[in-house]
PDB file of N, CA and C in Angstrom:
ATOM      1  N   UNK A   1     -80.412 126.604 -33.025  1.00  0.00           N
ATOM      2  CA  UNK A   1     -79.865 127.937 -32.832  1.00  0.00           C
ATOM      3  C   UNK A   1     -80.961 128.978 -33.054  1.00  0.00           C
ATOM      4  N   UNK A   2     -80.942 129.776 -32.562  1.00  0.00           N
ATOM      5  CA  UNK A   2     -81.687 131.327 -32.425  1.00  0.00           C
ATOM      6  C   UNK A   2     -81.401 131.519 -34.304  1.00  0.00           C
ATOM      7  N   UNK A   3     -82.483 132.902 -34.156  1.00  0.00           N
ATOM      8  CA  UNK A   3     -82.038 133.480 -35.913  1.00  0.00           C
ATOM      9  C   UNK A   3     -80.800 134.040 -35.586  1.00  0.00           C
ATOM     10  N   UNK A   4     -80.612 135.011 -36.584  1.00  0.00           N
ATOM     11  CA  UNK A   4     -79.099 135.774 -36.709  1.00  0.00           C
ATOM     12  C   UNK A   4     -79.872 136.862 -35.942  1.00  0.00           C
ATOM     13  N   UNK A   5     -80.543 137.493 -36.025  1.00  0.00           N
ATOM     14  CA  UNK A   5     -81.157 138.867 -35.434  1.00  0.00           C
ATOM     15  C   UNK A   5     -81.016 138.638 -33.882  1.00  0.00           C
ATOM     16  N   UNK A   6     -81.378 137.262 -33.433  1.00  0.00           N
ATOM     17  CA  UNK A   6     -81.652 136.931 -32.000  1.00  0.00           C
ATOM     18  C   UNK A   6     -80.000 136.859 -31.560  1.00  0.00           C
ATOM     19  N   UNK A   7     -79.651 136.238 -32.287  1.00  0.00           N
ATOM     20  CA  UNK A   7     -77.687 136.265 -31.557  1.00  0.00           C
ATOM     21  C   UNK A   7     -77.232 137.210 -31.802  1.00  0.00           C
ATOM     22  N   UNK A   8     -77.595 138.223 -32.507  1.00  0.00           N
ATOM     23  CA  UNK A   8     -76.775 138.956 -32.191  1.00  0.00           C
ATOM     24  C   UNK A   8     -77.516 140.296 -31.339  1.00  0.00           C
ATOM     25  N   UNK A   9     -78.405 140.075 -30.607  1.00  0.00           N
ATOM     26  CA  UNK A   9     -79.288 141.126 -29.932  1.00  0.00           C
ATOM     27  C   UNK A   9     -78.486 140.051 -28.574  1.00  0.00           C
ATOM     28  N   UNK A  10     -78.583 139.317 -28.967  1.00  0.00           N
ATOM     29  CA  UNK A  10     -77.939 138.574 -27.102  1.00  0.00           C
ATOM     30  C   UNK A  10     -76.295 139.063 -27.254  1.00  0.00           C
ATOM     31  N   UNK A  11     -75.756 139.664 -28.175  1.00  0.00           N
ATOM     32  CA  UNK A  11     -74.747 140.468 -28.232  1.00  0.00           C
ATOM     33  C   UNK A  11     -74.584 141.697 -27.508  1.00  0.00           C
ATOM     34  N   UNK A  12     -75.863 142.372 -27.274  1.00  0.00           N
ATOM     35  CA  UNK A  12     -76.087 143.464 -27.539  1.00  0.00           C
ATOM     36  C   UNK A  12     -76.064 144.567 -28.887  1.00  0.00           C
ATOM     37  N   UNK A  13     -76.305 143.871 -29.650  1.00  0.00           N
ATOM     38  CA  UNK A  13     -75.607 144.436 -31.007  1.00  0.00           C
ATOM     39  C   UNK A  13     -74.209 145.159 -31.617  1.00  0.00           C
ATOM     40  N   UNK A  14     -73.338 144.242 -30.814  1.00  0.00           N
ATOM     41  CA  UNK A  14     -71.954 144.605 -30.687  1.00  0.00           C
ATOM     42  C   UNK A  14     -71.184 143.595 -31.593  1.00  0.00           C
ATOM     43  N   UNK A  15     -70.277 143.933 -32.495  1.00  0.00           N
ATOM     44  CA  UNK A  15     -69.217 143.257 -33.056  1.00  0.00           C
ATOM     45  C   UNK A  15     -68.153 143.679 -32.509  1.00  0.00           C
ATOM     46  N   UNK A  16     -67.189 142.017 -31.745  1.00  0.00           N
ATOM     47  CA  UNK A  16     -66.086 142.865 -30.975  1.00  0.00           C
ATOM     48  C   UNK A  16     -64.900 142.536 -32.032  1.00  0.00           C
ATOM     49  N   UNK A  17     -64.814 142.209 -33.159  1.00  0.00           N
ATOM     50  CA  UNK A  17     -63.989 140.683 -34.034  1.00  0.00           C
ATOM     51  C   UNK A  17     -63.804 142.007 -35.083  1.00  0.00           C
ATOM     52  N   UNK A  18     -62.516 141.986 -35.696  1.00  0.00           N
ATOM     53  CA  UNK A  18     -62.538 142.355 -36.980  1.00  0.00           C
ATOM     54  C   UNK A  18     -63.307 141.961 -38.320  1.00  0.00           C
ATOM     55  N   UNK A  19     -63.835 140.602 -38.015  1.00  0.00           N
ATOM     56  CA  UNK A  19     -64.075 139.802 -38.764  1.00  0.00           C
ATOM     57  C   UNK A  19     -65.659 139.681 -38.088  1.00  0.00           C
ATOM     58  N   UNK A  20     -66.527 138.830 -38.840  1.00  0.00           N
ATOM     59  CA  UNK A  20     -67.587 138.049 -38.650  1.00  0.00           C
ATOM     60  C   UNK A  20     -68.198 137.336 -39.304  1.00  0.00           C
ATOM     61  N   UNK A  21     -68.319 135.313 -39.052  1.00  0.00           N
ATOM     62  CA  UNK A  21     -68.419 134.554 -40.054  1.00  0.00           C
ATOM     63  C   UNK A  21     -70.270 134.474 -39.337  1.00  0.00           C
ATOM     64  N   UNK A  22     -70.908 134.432 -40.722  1.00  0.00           N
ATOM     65  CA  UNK A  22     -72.501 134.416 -40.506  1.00  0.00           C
ATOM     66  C   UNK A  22     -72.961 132.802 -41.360  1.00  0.00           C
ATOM     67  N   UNK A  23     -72.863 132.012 -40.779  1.00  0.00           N
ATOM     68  CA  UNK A  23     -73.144 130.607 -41.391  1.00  0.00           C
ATOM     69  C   UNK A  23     -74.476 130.048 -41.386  1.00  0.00           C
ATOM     70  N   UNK A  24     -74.792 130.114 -42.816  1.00  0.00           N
ATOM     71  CA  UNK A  24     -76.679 129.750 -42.989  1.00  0.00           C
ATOM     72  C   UNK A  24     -76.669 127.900 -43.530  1.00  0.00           C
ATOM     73  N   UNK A  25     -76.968 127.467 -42.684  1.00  0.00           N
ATOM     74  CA  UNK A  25     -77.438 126.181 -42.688  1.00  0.00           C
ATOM     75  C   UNK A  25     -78.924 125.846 -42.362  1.00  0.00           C
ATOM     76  N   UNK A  26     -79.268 125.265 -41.578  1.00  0.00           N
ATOM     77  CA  UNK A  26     -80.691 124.277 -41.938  1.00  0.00           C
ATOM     78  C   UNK A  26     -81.504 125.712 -41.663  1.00  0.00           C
ATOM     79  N   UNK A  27     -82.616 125.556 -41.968  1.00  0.00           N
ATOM     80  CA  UNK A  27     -83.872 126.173 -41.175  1.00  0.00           C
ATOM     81  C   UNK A  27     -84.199 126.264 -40.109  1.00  0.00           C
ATOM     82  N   UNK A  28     -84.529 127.528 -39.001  1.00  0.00           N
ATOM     83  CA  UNK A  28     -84.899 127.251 -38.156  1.00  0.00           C
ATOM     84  C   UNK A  28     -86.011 126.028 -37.394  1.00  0.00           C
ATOM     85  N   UNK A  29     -85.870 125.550 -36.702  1.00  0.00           N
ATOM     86  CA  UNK A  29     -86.484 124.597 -35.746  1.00  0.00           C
ATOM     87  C   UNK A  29     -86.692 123.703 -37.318  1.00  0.00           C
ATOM     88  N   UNK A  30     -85.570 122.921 -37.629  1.00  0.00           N
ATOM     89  CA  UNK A  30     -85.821 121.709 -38.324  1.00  0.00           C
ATOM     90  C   UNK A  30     -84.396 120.907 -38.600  1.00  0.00           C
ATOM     91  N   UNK A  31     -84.836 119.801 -38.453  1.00  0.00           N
ATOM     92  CA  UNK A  31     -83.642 119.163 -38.087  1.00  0.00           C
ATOM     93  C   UNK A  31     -82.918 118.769 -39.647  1.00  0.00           C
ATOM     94  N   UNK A  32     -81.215 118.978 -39.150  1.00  0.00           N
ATOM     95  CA  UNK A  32     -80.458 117.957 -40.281  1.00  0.00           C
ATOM     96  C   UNK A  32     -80.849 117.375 -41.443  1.00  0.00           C
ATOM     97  N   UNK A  33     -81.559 116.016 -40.862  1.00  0.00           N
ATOM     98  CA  UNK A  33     -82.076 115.185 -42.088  1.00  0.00           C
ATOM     99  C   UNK A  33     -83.407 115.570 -42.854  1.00  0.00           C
ATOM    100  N   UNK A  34     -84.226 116.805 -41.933  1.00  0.00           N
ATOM    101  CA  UNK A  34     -85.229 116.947 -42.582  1.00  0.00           C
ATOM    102  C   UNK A  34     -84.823 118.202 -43.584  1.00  0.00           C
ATOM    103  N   UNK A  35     -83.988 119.070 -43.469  1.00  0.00           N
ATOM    104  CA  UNK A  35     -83.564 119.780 -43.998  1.00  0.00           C
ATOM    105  C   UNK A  35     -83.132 119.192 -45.489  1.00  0.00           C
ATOM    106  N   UNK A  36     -81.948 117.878 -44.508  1.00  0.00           N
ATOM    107  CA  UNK A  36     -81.160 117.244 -46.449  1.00  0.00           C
ATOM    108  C   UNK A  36     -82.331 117.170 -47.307  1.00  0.00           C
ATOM    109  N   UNK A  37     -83.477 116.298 -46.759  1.00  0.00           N
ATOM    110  CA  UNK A  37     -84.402 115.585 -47.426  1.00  0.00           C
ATOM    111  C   UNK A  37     -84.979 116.536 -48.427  1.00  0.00           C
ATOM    112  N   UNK A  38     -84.969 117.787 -47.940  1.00  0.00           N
ATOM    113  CA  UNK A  38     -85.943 119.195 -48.089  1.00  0.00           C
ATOM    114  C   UNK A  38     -85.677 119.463 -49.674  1.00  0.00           C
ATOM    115  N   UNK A  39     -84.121 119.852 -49.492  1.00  0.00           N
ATOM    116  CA  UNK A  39     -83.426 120.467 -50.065  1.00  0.00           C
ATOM    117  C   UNK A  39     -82.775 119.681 -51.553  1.00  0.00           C
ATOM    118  N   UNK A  40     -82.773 118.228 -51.430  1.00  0.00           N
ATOM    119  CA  UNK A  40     -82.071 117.306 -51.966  1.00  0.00           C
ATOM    120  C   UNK A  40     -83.026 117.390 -53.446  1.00  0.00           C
ATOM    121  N   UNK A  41     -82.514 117.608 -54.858  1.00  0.00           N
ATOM    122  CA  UNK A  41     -81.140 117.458 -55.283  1.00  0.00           C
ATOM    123  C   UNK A  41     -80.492 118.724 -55.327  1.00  0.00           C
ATOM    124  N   UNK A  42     -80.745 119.852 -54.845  1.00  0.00           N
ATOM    125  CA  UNK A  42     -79.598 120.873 -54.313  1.00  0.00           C
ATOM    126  C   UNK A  42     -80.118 121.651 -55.587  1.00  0.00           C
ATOM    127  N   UNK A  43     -80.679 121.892 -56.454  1.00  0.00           N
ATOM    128  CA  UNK A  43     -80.804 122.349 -58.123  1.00  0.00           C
ATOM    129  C   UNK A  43     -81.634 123.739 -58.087  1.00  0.00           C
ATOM    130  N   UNK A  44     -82.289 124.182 -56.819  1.00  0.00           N
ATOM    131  CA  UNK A  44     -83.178 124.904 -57.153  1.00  0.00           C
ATOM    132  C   UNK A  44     -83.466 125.298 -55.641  1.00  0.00           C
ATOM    133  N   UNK A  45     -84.025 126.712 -55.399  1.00  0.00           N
ATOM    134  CA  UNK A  45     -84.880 127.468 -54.070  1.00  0.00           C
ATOM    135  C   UNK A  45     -85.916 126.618 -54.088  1.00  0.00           C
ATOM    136  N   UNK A  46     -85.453 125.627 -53.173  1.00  0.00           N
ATOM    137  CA  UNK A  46     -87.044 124.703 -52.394  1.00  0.00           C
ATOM    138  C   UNK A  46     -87.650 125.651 -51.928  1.00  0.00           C
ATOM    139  N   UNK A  47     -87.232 127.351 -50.924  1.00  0.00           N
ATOM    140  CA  UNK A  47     -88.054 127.578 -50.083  1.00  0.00           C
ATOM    141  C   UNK A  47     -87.315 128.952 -49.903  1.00  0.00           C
ATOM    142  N   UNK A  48     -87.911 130.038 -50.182  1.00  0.00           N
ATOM    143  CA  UNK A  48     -86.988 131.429 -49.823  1.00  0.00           C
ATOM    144  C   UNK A  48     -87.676 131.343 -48.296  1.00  0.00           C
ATOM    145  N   UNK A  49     -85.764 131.909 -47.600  1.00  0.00           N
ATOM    146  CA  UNK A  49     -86.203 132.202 -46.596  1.00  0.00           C
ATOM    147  C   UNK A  49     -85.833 133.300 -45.981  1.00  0.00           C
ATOM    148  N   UNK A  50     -86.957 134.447 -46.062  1.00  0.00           N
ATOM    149  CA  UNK A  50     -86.912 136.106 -46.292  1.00  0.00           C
ATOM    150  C   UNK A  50     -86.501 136.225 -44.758  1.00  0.00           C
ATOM    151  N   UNK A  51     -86.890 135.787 -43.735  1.00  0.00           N
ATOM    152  CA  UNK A  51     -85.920 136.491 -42.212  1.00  0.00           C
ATOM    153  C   UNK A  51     -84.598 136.375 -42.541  1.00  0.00           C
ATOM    154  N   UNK A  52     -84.308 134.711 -43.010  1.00  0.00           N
ATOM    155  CA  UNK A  52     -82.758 134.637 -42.357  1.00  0.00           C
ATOM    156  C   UNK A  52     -81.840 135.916 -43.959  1.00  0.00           C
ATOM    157  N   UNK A  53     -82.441 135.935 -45.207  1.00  0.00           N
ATOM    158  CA  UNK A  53     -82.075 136.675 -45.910  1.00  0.00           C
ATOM    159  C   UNK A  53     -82.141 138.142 -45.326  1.00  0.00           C
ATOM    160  N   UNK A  54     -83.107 138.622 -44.716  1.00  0.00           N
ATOM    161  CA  UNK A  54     -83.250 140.241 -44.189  1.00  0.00           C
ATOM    162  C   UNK A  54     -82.519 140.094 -43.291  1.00  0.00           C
ATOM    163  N   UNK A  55     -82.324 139.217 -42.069  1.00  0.00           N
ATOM    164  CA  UNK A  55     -81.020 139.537 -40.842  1.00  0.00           C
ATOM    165  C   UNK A  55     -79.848 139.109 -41.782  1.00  0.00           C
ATOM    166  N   UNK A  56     -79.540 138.457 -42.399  1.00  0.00           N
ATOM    167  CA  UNK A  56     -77.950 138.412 -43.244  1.00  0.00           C
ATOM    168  C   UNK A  56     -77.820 140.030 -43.745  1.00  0.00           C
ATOM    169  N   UNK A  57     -78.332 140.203 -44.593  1.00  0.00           N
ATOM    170  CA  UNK A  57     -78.353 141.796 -45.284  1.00  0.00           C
ATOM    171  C   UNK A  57     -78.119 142.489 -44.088  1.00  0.00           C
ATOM    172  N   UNK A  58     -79.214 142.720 -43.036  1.00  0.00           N
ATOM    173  CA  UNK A  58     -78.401 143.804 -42.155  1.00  0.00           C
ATOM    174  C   UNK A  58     -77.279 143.893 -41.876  1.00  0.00           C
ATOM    175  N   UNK A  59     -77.287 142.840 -40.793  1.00  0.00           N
ATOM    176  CA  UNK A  59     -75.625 142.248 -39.931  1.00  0.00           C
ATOM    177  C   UNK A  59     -74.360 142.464 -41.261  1.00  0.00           C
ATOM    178  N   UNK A  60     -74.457 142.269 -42.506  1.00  0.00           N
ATOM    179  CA  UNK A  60     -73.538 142.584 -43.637  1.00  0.00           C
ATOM    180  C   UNK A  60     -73.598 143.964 -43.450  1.00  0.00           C
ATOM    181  N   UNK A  61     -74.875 144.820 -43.509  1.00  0.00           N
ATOM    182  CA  UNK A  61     -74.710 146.178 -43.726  1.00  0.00           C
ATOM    183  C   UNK A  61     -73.732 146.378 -42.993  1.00  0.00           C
ATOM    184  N   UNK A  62     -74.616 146.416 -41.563  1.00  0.00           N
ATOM    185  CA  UNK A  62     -73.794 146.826 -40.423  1.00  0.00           C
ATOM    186  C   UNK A  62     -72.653 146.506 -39.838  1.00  0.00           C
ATOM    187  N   UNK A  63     -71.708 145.495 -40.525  1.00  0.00           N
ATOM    188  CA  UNK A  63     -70.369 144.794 -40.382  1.00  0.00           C
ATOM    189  C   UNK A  63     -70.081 145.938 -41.233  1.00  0.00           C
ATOM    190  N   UNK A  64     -70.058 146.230 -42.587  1.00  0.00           N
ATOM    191  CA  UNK A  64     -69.431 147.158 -43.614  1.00  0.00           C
ATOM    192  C   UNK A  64     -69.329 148.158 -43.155  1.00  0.00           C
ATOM    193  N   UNK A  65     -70.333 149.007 -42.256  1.00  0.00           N
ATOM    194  CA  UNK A  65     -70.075 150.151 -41.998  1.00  0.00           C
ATOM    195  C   UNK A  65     -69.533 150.733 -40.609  1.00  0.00           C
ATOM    196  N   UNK A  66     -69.352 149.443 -40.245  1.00  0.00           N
ATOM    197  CA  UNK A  66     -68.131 149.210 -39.458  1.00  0.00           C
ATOM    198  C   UNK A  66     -66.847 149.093 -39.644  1.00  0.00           C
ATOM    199  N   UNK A  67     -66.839 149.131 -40.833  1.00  0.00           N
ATOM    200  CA  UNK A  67     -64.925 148.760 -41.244  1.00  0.00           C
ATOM    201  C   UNK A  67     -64.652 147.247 -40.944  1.00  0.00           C
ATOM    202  N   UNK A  68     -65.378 145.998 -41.191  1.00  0.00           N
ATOM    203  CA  UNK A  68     -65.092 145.325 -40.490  1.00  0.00           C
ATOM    204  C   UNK A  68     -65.746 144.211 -41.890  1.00  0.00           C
ATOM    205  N   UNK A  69     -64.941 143.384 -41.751  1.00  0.00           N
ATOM    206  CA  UNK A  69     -65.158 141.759 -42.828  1.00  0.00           C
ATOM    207  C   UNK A  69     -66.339 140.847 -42.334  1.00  0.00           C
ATOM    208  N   UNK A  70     -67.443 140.866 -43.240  1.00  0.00           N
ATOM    209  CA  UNK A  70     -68.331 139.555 -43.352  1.00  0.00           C
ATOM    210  C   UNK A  70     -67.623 138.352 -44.133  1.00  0.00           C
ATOM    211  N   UNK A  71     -67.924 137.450 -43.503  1.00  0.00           N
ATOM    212  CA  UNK A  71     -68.000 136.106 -44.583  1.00  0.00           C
ATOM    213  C   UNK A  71     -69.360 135.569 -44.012  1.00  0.00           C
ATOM    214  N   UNK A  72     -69.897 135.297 -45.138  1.00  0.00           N
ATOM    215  CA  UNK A  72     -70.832 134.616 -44.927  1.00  0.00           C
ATOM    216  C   UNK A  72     -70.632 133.047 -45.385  1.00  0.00           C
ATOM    217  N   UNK A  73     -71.336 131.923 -45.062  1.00  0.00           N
ATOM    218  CA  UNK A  73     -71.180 130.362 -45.812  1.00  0.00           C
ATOM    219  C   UNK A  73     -72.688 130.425 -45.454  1.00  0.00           C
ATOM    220  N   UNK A  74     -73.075 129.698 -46.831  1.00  0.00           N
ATOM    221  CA  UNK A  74     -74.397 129.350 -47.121  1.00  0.00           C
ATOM    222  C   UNK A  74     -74.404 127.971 -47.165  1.00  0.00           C
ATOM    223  N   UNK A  75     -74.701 126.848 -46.687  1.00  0.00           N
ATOM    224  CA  UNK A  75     -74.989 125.838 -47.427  1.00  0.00           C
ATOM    225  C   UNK A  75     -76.706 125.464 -47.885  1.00  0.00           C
ATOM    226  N   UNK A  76     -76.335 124.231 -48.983  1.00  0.00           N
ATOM    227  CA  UNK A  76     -77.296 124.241 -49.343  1.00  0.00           C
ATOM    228  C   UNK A  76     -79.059 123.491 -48.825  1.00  0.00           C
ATOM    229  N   UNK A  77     -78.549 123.547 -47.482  1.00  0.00           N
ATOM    230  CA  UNK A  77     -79.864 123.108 -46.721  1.00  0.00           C
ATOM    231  C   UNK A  77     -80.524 124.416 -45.989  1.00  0.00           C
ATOM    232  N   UNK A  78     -79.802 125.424 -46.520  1.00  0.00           N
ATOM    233  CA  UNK A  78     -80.859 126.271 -46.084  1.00  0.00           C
ATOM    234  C   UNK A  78     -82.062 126.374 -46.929  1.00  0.00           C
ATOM    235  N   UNK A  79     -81.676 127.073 -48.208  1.00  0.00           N
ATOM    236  CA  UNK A  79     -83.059 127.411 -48.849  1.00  0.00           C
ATOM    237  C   UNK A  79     -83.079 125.834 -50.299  1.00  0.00           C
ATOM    238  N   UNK A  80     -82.176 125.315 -50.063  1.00  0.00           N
ATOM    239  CA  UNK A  80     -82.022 124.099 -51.649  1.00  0.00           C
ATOM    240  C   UNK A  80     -80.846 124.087 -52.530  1.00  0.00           C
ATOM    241  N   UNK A  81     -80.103 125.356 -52.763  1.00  0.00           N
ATOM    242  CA  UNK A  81     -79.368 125.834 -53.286  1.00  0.00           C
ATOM    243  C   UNK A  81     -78.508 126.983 -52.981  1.00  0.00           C
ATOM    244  N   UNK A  82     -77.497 127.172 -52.729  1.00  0.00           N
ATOM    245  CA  UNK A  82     -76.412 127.861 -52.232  1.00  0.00           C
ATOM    246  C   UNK A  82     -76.104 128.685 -52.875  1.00  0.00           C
ATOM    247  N   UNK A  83     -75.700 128.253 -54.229  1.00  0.00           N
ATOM    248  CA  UNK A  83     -75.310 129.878 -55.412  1.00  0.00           C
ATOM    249  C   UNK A  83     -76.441 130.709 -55.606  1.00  0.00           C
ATOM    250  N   UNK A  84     -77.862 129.834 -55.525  1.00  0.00           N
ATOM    251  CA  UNK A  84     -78.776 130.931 -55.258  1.00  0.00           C
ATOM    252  C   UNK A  84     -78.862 131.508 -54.955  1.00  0.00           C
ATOM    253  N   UNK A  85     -78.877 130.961 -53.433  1.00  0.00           N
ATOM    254  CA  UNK A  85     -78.905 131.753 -52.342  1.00  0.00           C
ATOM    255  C   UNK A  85     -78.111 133.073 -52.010  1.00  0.00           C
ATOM    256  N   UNK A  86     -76.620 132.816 -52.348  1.00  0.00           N
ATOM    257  CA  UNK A  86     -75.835 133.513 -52.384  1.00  0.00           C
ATOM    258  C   UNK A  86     -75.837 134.558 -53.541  1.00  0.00           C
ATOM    259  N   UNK A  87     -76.425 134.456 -54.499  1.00  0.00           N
ATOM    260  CA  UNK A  87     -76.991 135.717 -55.542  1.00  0.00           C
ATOM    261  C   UNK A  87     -78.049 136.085 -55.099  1.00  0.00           C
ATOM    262  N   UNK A  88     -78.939 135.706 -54.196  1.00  0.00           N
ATOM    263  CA  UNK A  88     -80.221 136.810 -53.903  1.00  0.00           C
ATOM    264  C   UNK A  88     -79.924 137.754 -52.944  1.00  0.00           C
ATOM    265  N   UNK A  89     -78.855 136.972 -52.167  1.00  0.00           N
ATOM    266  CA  UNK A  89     -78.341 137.810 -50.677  1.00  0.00           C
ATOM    267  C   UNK A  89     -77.031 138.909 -51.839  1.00  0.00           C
ATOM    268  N   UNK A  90     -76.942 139.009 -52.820  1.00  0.00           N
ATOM    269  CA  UNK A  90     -75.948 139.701 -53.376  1.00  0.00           C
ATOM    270  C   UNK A  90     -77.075 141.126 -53.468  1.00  0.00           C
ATOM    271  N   UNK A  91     -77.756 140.446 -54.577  1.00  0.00           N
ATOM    272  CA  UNK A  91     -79.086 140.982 -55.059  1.00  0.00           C
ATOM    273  C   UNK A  91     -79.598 142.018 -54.380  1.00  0.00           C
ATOM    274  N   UNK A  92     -79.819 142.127 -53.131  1.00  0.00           N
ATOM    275  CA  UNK A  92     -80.422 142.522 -52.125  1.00  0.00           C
ATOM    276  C   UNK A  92     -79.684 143.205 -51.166  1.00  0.00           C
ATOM    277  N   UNK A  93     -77.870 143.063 -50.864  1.00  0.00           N
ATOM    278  CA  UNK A  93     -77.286 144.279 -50.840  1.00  0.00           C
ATOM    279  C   UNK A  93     -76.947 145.261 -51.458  1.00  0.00           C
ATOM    280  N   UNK A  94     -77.084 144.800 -52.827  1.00  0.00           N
ATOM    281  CA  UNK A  94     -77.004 145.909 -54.070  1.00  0.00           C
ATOM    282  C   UNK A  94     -78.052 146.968 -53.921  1.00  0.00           C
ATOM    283  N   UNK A  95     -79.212 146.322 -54.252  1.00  0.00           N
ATOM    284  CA  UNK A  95     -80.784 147.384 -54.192  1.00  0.00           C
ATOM    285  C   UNK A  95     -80.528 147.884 -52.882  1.00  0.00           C
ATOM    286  N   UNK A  96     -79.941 147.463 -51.624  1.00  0.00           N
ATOM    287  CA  UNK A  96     -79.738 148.412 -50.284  1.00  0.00           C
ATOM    288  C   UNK A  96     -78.869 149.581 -50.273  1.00  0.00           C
ATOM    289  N   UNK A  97     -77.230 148.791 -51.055  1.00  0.00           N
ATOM    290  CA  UNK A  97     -76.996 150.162 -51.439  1.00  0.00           C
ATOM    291  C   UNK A  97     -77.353 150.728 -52.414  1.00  0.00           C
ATOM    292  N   UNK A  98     -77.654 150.737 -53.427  1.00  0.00           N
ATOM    293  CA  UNK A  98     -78.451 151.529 -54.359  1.00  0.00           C
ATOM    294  C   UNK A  98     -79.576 153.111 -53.570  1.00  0.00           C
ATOM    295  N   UNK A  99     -80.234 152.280 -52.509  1.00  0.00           N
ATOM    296  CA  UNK A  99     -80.834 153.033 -51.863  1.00  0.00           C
ATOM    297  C   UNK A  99     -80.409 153.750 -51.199  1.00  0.00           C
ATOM    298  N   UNK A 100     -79.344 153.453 -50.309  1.00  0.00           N
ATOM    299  CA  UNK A 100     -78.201 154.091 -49.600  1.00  0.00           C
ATOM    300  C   UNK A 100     -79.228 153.480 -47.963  1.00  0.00           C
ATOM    301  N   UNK A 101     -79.497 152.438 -47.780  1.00  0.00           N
ATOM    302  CA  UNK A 101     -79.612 151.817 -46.871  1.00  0.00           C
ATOM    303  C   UNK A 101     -79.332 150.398 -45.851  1.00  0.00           C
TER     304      UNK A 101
END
């Protein structure tokens, strides 16, 4: 799959859904098992991965200020760990709004 930035520019940058589910799984251009292998025992950030974290943060911004529901699902072959993951991507809409950006 494309990043998140790339699907949704082949959108045109349009949300037509009340809703929008943003699902972070493997790494770009790497497969399944190399991912499990990557990632396995799940305990810790094998690997921050600052695009797919900066296009999540936007596409969230820009769902919110739309009036409109993110869900995101992280699993843990993206970066090793999922609750991590999912507290840095917290992390990092906070300091956005904080900024008011």
């Amino acid at each position: 799959m494309p990043s998140l930035r790339e699907q949704h520019q082949r959108m045109d940058e349009h949300f037509t859904a009340p809703f929008t589910v943003l699902r972070l799984l493997t790494p770009l251009k790497m497969s399944y098992e190399a991912a499990k292998k990557r990632a396995e025992p799940y305990t810790t950030i094998v690997e921050e991965l600052p695009e797919m974290r900066r296009d999540t943060v936007d596409l969230v911004k820009q769902l919110v200020g739309e009036k409109r529901h993110a869900y995101v699902l992280v699993n843990n072959r993206s970066e090793g760990n999922a609750p991590l993951t999912i507290q840095a991507l917290r992390n990092a809409l906070q300091v956005a709004e904080s900024y008011g950006r």
